[in-house]
PDB file of N, CA and C in Angstrom:
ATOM      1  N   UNK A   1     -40.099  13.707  -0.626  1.00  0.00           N
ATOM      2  CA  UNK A   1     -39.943  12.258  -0.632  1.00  0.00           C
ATOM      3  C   UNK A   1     -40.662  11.652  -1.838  1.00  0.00           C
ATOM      4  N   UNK A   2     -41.783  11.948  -2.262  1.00  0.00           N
ATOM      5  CA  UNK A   2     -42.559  12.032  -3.376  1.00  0.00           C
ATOM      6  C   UNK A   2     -41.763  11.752  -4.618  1.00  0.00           C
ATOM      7  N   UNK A   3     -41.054  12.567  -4.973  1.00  0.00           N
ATOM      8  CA  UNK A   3     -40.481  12.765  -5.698  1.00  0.00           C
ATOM      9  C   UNK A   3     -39.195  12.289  -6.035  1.00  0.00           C
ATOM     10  N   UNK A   4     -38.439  11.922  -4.568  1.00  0.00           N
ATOM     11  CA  UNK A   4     -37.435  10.750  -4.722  1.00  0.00           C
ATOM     12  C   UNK A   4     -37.957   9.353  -4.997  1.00  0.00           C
ATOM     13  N   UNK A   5     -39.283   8.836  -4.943  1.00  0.00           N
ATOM     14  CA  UNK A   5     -40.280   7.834  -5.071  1.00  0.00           C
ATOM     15  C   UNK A   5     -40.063   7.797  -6.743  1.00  0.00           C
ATOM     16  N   UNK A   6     -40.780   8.593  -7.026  1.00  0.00           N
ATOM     17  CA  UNK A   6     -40.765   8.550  -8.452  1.00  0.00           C
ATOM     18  C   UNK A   6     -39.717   8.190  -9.102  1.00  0.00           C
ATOM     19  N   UNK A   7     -38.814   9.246  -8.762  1.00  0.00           N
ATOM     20  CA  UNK A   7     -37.056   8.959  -9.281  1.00  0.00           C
ATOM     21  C   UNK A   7     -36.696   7.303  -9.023  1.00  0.00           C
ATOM     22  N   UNK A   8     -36.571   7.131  -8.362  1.00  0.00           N
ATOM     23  CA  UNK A   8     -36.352   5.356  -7.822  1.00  0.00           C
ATOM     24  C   UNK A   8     -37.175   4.720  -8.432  1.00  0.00           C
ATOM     25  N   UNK A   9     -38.957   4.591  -9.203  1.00  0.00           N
ATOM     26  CA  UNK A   9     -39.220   3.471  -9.860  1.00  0.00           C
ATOM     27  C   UNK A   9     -38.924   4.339 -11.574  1.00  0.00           C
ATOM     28  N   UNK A  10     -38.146   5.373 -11.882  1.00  0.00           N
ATOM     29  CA  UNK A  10     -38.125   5.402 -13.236  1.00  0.00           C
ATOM     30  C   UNK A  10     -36.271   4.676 -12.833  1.00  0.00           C
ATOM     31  N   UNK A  11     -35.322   4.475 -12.232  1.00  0.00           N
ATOM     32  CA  UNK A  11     -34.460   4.209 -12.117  1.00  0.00           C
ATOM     33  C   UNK A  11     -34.918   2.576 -12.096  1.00  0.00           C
ATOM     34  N   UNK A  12     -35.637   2.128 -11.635  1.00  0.00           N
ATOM     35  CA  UNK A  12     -35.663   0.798 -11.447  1.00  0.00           C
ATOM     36  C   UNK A  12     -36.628   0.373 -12.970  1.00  0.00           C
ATOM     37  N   UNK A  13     -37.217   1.045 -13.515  1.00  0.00           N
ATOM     38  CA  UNK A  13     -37.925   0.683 -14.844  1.00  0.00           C
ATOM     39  C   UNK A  13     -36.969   0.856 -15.747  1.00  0.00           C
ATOM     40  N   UNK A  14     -35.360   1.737 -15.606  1.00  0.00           N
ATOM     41  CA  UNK A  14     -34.174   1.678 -16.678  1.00  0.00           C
ATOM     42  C   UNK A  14     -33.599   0.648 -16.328  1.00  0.00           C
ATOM     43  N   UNK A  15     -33.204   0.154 -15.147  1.00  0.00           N
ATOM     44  CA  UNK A  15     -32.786  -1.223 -14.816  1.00  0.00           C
ATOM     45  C   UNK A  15     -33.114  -2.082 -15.411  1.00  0.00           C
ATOM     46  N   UNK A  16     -34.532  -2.933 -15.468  1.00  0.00           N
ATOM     47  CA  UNK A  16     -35.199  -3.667 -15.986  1.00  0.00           C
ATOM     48  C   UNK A  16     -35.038  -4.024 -17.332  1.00  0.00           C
ATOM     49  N   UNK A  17     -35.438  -2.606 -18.079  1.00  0.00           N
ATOM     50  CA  UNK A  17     -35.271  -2.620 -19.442  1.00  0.00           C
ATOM     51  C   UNK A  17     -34.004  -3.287 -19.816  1.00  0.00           C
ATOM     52  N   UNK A  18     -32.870  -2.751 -19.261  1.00  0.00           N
ATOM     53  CA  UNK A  18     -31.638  -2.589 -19.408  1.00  0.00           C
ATOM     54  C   UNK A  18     -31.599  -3.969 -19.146  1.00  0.00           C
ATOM     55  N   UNK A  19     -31.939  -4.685 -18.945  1.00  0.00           N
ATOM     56  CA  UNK A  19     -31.929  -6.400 -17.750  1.00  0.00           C
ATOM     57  C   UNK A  19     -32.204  -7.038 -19.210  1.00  0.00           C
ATOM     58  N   UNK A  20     -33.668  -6.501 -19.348  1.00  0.00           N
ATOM     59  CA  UNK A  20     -34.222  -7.485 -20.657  1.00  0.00           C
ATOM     60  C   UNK A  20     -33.701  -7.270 -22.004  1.00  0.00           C
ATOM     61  N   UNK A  21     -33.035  -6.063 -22.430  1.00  0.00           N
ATOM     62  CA  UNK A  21     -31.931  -5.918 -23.526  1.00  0.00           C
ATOM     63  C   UNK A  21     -30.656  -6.957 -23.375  1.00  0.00           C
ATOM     64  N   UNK A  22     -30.097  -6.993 -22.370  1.00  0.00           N
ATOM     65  CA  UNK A  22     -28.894  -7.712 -22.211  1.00  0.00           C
ATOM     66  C   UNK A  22     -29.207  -9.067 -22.807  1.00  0.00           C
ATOM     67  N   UNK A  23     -30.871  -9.588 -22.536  1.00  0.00           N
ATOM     68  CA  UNK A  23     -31.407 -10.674 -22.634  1.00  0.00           C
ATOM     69  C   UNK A  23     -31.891 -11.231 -23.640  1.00  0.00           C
ATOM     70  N   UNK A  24     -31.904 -10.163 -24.493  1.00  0.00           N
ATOM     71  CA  UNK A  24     -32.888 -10.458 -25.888  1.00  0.00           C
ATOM     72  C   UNK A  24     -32.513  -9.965 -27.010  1.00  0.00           C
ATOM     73  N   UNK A  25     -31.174  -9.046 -26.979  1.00  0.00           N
ATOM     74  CA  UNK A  25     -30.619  -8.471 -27.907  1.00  0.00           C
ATOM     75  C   UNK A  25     -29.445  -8.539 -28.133  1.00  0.00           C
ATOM     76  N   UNK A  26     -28.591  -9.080 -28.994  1.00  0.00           N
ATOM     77  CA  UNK A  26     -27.561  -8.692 -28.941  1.00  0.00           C
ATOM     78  C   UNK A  26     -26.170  -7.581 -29.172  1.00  0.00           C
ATOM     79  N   UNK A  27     -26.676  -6.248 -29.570  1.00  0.00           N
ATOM     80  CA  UNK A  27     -26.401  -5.322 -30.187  1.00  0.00           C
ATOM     81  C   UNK A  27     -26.950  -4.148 -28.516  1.00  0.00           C
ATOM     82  N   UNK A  28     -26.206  -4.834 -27.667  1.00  0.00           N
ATOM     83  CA  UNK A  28     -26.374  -3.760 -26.289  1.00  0.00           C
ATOM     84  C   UNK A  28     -25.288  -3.545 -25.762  1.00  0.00           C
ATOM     85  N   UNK A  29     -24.862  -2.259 -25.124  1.00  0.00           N
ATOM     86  CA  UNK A  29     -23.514  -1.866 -24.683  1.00  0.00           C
ATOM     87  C   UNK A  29     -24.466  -0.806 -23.770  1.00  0.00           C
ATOM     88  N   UNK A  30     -24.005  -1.387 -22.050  1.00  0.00           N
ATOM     89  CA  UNK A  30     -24.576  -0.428 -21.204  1.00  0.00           C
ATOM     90  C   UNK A  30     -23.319   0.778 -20.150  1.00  0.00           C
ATOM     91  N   UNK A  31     -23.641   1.138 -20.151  1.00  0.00           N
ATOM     92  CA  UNK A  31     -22.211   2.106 -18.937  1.00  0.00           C
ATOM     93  C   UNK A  31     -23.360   2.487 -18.042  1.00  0.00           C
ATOM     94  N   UNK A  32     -22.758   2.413 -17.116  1.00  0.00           N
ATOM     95  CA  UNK A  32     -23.485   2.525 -15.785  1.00  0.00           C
ATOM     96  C   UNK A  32     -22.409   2.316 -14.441  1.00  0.00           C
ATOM     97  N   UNK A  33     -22.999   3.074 -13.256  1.00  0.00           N
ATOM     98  CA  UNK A  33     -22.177   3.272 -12.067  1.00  0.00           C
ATOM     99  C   UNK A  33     -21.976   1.111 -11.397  1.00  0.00           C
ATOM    100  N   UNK A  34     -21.091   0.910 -10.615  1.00  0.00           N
ATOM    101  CA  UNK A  34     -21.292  -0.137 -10.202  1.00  0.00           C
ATOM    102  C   UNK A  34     -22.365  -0.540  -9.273  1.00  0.00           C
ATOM    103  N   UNK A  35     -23.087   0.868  -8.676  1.00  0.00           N
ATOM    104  CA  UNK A  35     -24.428   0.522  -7.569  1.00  0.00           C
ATOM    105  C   UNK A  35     -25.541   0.289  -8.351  1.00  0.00           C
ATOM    106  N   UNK A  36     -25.821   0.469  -9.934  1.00  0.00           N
ATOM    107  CA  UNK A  36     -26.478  -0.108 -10.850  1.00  0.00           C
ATOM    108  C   UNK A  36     -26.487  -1.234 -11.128  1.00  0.00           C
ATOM    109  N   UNK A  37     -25.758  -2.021 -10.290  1.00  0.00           N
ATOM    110  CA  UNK A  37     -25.825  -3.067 -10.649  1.00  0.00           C
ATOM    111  C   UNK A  37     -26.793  -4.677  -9.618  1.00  0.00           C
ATOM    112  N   UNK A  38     -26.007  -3.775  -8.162  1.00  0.00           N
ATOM    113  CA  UNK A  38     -26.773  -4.420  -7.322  1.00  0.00           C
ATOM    114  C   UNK A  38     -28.334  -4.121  -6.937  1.00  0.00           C
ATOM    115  N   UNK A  39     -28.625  -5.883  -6.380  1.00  0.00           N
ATOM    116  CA  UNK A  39     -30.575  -5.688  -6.694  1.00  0.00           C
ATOM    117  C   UNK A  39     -31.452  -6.689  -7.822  1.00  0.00           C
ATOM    118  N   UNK A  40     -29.568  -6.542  -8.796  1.00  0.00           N
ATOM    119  CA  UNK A  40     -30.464  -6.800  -9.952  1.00  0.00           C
ATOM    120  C   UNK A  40     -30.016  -8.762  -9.662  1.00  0.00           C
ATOM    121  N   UNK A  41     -31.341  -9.568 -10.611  1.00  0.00           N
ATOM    122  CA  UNK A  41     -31.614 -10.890 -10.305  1.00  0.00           C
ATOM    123  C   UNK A  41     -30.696 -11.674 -11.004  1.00  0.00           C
ATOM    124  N   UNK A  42     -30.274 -13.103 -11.016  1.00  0.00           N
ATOM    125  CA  UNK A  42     -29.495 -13.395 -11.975  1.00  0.00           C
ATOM    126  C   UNK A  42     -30.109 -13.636 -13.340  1.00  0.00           C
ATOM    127  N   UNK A  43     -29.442 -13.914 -14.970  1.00  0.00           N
ATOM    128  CA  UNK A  43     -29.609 -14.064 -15.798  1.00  0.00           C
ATOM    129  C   UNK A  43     -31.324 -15.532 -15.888  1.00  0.00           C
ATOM    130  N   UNK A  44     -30.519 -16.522 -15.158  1.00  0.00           N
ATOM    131  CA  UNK A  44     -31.251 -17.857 -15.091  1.00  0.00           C
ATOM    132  C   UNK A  44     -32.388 -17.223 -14.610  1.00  0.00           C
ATOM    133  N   UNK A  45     -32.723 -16.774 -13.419  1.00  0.00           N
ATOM    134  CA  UNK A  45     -33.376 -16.438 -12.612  1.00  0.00           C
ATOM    135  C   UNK A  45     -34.698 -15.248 -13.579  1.00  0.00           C
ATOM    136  N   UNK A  46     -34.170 -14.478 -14.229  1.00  0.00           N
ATOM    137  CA  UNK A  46     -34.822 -13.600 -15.177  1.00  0.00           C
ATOM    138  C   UNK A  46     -35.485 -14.354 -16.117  1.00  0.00           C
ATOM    139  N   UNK A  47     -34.714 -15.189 -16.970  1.00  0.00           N
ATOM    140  CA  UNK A  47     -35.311 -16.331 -17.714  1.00  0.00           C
ATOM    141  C   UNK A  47     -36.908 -16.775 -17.543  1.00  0.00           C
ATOM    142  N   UNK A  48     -36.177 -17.538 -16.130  1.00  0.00           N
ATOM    143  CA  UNK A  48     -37.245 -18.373 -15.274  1.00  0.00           C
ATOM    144  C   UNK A  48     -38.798 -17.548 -14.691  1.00  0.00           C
ATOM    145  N   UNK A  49     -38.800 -16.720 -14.719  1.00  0.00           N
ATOM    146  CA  UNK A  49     -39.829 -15.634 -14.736  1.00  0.00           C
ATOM    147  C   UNK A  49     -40.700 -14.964 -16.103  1.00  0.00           C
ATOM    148  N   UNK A  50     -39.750 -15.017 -16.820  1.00  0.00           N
ATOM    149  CA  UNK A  50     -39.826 -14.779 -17.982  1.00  0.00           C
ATOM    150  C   UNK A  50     -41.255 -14.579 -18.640  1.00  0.00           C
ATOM    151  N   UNK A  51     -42.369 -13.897 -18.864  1.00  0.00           N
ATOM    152  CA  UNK A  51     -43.401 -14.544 -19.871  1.00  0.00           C
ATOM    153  C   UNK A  51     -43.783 -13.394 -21.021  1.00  0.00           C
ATOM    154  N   UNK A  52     -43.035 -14.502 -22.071  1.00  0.00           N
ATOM    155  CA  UNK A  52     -43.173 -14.206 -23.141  1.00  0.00           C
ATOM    156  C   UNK A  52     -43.803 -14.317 -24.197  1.00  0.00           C
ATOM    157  N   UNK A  53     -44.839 -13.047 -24.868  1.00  0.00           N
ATOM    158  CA  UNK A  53     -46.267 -13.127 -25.921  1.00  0.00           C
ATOM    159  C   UNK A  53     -45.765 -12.715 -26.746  1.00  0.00           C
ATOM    160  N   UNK A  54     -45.953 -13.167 -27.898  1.00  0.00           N
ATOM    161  CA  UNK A  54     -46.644 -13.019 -29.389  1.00  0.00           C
ATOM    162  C   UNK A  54     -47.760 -12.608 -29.762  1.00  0.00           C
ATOM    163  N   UNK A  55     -47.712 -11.440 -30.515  1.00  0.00           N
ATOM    164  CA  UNK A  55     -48.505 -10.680 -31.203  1.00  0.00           C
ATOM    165  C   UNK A  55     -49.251 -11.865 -31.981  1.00  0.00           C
ATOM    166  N   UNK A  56     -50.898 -12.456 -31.533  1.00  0.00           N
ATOM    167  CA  UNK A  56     -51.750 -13.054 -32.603  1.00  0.00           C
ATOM    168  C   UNK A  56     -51.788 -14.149 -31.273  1.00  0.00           C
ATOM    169  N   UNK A  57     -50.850 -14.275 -30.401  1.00  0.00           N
ATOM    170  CA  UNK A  57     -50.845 -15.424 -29.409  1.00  0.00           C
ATOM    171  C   UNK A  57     -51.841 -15.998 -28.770  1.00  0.00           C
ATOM    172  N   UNK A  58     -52.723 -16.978 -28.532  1.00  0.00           N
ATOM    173  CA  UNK A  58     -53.865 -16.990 -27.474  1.00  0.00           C
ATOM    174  C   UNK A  58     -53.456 -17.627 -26.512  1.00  0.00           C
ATOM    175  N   UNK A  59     -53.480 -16.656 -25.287  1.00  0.00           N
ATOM    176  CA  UNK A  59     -53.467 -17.215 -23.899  1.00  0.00           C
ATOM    177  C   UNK A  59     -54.368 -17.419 -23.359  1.00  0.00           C
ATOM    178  N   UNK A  60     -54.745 -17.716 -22.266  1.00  0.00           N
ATOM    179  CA  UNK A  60     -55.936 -17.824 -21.012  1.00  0.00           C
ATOM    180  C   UNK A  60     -55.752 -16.973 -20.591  1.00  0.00           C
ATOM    181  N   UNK A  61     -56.530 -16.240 -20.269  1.00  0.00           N
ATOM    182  CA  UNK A  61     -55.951 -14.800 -19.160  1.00  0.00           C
ATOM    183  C   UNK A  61     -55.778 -15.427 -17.632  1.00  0.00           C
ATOM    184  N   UNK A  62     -56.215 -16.986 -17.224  1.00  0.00           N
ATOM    185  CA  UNK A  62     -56.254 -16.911 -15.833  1.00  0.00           C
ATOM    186  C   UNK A  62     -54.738 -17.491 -16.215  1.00  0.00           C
ATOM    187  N   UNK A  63     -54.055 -18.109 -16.853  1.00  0.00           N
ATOM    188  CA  UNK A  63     -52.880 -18.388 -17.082  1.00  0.00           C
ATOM    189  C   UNK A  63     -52.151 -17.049 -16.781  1.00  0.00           C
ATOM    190  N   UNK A  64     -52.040 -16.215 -17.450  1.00  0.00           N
ATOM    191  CA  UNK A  64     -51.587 -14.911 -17.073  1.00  0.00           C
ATOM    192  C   UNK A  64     -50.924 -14.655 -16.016  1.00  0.00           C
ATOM    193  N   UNK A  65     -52.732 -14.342 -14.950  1.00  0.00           N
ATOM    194  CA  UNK A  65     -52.801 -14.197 -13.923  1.00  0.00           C
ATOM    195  C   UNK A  65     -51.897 -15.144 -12.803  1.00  0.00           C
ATOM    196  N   UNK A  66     -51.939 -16.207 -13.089  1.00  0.00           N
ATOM    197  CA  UNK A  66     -51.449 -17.289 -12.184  1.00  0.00           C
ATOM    198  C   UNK A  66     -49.717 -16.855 -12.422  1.00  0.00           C
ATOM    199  N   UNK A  67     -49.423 -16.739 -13.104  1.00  0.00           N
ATOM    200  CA  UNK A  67     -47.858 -16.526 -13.513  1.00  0.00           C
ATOM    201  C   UNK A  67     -47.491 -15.171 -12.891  1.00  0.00           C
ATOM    202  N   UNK A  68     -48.410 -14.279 -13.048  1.00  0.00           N
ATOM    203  CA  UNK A  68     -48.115 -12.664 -11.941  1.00  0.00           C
ATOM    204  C   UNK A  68     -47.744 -13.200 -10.773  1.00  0.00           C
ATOM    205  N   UNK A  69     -48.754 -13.565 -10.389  1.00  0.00           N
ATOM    206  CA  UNK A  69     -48.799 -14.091  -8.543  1.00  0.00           C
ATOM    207  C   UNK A  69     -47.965 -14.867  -8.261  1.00  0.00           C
ATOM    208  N   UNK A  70     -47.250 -16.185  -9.505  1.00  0.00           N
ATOM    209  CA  UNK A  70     -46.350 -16.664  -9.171  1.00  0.00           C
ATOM    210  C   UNK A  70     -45.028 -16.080  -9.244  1.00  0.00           C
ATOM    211  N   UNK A  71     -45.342 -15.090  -9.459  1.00  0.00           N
ATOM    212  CA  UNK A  71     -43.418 -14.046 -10.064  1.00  0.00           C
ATOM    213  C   UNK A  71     -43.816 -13.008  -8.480  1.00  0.00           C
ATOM    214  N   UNK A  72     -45.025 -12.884  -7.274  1.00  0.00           N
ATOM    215  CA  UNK A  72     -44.940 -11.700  -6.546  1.00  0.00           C
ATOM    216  C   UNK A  72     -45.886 -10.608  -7.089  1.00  0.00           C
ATOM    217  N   UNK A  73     -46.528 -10.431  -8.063  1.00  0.00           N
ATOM    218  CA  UNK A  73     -47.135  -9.438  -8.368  1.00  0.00           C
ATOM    219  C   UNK A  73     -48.367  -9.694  -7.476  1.00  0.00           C
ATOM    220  N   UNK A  74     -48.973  -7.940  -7.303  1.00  0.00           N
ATOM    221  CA  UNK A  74     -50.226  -8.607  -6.355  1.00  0.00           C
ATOM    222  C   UNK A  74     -51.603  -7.651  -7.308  1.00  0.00           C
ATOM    223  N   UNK A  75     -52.815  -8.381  -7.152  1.00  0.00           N
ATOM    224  CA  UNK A  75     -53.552  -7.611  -7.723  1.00  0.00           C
ATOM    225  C   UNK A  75     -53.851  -6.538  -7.090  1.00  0.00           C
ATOM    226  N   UNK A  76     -54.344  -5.212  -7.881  1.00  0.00           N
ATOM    227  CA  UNK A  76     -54.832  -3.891  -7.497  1.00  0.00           C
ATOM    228  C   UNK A  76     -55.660  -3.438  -8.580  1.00  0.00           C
ATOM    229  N   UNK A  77     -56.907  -3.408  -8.249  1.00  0.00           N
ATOM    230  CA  UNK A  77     -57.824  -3.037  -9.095  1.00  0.00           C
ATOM    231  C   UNK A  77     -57.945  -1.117  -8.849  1.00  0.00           C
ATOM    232  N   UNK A  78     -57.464  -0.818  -8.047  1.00  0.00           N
ATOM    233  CA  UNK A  78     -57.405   0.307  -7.537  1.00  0.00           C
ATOM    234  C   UNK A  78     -56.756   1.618  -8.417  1.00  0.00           C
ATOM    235  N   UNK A  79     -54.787   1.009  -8.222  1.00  0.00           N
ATOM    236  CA  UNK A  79     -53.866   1.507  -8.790  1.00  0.00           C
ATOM    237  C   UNK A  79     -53.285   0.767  -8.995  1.00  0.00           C
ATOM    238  N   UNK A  80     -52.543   1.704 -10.326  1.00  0.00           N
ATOM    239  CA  UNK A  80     -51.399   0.123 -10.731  1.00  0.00           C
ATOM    240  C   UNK A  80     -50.278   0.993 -10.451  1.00  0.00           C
ATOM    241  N   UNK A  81     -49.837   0.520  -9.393  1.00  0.00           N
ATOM    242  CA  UNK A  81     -48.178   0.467  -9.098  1.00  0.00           C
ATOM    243  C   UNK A  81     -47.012  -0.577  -9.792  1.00  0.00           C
ATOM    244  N   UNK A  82     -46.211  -0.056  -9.103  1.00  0.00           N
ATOM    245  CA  UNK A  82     -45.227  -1.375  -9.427  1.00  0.00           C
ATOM    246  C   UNK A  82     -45.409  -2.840  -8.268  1.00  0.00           C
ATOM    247  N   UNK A  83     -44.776  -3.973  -8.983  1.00  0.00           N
ATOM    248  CA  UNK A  83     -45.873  -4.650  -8.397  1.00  0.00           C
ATOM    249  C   UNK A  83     -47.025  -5.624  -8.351  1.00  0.00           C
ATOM    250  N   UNK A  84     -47.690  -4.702  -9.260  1.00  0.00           N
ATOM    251  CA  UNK A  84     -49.207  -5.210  -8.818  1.00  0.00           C
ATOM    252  C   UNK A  84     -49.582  -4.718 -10.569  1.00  0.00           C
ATOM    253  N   UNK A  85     -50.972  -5.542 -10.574  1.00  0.00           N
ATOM    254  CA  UNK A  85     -51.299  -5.551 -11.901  1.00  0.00           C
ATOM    255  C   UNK A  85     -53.060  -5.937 -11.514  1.00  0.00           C
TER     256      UNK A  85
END
């Protein structure tokens, strides 16, 4: 089961990627099964979550933070799963 675990968050970390290419690039062409597809959030919805840094950028880190928790992420000082940060 372990190991189907694993398989499922590197499948869901190609998703993602694959989510934020569609989003930020235009030079993407994906093939994929149609069950690749469901799960995934809408375009707006991805946007709206969105947080996006610049190299040299100064943030607040509690800004950061507040934007995790507001997207669902939960803290784990422990392990970092997916999730949690």
């Amino acid at each position: 089961i372990e190991k189907e675990a694993d398989i499922n968050d590197e499948i869901e970390r190609l998703r993602l990627a694959a989510t934020a290419a569609l989003l930020t690039r235009r030079d993407v062409l994906i093939v994929a099964s149609v069950s690749c597809i469901y799960g995934l959030v809408s375009p707006q919805t991805w946007e709206r979550v969105l947080l996006s840094l610049q190299v040299g950028q100064v943030v607040r880190r509690n800004d950061v933070l507040r934007h995790l928790v507001t997207i669902l992420y939960t803290r784990n000082d422990l392990e970092l799963k997916r999730g949690s940060f």
